[in-house]
N, C-alpha and C. Protein backbone atom coordinates (compact mmCIF):
# COMPACT_ATOMS: atom_id res chain seq x y z
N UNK A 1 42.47 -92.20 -137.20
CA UNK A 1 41.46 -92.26 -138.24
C UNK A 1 42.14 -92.58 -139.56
N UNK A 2 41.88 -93.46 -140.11
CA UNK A 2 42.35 -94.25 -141.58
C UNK A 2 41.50 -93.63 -142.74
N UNK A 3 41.98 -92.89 -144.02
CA UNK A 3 41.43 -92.71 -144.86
C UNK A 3 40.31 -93.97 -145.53
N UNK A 4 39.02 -92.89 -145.73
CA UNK A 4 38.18 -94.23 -146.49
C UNK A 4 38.46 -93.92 -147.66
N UNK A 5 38.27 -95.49 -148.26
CA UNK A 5 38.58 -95.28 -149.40
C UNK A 5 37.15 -95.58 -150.36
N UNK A 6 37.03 -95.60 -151.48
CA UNK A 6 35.77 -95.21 -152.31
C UNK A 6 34.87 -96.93 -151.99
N UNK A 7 36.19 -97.90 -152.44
CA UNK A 7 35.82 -99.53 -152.37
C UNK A 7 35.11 -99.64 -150.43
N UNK A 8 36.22 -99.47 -149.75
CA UNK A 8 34.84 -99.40 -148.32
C UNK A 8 33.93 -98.93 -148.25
N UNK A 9 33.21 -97.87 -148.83
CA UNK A 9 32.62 -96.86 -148.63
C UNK A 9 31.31 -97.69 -149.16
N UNK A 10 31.72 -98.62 -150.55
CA UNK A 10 30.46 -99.11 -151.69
C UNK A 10 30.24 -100.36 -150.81
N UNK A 11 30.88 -101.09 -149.76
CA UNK A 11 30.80 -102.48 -149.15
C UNK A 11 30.05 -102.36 -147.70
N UNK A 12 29.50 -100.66 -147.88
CA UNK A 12 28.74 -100.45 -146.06
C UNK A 12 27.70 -100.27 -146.79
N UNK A 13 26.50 -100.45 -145.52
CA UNK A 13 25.36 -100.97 -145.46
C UNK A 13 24.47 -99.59 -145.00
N UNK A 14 23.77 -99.12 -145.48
CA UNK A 14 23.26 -98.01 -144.77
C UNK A 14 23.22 -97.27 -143.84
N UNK A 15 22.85 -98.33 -142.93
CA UNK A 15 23.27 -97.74 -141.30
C UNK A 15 24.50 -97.87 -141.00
N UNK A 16 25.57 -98.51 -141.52
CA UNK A 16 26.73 -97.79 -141.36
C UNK A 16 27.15 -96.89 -141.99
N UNK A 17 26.98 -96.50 -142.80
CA UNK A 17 26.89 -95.18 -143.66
C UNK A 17 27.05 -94.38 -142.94
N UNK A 18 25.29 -94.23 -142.41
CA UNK A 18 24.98 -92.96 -141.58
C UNK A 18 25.58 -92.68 -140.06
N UNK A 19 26.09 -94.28 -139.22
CA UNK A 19 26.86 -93.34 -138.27
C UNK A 19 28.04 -93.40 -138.50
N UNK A 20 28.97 -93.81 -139.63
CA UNK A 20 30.30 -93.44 -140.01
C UNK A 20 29.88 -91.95 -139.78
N UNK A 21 28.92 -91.47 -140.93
CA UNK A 21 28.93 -89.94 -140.83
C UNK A 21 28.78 -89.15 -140.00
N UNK A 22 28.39 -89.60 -138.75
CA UNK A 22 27.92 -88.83 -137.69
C UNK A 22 29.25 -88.89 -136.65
N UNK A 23 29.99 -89.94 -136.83
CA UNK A 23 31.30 -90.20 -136.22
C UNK A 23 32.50 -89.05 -136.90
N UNK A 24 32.27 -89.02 -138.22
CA UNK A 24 33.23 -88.24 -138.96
C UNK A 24 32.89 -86.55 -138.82
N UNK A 25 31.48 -86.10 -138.78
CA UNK A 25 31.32 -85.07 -138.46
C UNK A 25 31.51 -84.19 -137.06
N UNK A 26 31.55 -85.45 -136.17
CA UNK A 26 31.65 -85.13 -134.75
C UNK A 26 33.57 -84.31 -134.81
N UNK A 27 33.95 -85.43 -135.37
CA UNK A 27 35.59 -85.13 -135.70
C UNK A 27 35.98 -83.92 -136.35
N UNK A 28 35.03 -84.05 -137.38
CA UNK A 28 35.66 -82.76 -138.20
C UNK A 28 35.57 -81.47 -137.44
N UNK A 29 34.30 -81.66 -136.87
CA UNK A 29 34.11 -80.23 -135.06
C UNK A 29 35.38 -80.44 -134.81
N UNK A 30 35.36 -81.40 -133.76
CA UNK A 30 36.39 -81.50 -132.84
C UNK A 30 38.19 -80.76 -133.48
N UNK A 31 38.42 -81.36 -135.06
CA UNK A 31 39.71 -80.74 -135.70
C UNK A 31 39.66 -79.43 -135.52
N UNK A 32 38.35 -78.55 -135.79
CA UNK A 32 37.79 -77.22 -136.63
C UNK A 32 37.71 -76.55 -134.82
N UNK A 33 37.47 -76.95 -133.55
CA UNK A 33 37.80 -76.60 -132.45
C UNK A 33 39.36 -76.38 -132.29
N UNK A 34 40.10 -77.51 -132.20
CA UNK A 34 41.38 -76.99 -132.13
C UNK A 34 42.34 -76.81 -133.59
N UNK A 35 42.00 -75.83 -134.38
CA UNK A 35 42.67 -75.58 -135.61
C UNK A 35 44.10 -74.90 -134.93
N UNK A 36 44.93 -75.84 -135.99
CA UNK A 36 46.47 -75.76 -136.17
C UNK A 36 46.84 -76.02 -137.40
N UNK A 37 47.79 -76.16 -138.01
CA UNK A 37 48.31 -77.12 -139.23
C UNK A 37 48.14 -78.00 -139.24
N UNK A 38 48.39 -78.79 -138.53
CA UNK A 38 48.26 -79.97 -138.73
C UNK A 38 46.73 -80.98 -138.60
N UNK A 39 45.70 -79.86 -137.95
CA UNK A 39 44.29 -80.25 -138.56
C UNK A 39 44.02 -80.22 -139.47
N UNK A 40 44.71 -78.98 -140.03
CA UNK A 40 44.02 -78.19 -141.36
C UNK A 40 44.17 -79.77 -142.31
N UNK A 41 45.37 -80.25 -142.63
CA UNK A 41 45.14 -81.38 -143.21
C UNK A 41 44.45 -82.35 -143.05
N UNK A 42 44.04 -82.66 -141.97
CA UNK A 42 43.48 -83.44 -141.25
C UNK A 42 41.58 -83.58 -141.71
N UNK A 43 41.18 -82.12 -141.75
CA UNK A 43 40.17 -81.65 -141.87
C UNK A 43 39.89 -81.73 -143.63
N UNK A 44 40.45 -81.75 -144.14
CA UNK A 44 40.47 -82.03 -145.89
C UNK A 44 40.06 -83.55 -145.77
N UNK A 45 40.83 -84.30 -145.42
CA UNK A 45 40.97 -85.79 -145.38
C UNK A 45 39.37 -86.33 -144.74
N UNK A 46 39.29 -85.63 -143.74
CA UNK A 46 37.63 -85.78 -143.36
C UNK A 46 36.57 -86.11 -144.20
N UNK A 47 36.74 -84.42 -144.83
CA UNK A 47 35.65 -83.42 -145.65
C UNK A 47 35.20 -84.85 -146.48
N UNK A 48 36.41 -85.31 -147.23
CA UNK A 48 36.53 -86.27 -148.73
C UNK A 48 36.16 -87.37 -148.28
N UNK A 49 36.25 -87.99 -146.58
CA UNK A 49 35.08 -89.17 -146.84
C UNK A 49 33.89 -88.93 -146.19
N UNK A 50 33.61 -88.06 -145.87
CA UNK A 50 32.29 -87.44 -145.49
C UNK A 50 31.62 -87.78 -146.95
N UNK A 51 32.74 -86.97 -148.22
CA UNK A 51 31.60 -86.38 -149.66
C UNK A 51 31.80 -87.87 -150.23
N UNK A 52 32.22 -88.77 -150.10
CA UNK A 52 32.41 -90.58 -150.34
C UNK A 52 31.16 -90.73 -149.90
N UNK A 53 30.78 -90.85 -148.55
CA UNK A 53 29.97 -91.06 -147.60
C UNK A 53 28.73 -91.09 -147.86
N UNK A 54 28.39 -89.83 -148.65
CA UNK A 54 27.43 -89.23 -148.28
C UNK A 54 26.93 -89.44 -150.26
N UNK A 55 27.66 -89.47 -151.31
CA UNK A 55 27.37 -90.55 -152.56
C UNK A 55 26.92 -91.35 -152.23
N UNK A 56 27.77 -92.41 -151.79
CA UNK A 56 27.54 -93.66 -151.66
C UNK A 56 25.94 -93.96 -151.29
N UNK A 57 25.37 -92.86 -149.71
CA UNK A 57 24.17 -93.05 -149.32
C UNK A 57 22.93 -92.77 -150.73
N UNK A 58 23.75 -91.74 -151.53
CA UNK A 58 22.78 -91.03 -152.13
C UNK A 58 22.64 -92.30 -153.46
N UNK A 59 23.59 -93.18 -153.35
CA UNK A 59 23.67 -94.12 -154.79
C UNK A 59 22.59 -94.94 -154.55
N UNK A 60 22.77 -95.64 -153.18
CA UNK A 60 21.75 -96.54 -152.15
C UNK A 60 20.57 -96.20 -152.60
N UNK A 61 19.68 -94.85 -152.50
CA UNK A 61 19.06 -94.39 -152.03
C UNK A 61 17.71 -94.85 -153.77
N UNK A 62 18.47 -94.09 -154.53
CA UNK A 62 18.39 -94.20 -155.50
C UNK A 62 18.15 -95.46 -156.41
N UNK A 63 19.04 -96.34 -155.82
CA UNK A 63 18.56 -97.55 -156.31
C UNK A 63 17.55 -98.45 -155.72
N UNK A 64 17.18 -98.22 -154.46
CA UNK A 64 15.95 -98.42 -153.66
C UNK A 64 14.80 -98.05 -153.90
N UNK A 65 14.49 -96.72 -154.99
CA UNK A 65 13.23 -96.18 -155.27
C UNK A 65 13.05 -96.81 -156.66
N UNK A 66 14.06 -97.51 -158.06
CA UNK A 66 13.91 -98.06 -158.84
C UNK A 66 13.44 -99.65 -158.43
């Protein structure tokens, strides 16, 4: 899994948005099942493009009702 970065995040399209997020949340389970150290970082790195993710939808969203 490759960090997203803010610029990919603004170049997806809604519905990829939403199952990036559903892909990333599945993961972040899956880390938060087998917690070690080396999830624990793992699981930060998630969290932050989940909260990318989940702007980005909310920027979309927003500019669709203007």
């Amino acid at each position: 899994m490759t960090i997203l970065k803010n610029k990919d995040a603004k170049k997806m399209e809604t519905k990829e948005i939403e199952s990036k997020l559903k892909e990333l949340k599945m993961e972040l389970i899956k880390k938060n099942v087998a917690a070690n150290k080396s999830s624990k970082i793992k699981s930060k790195e998630i969290k932050k493009a989940i909260a990318r993710l989940l702007t980005q939808l909310k920027i979309k969203s927003t500019k669709a009702k203007k």
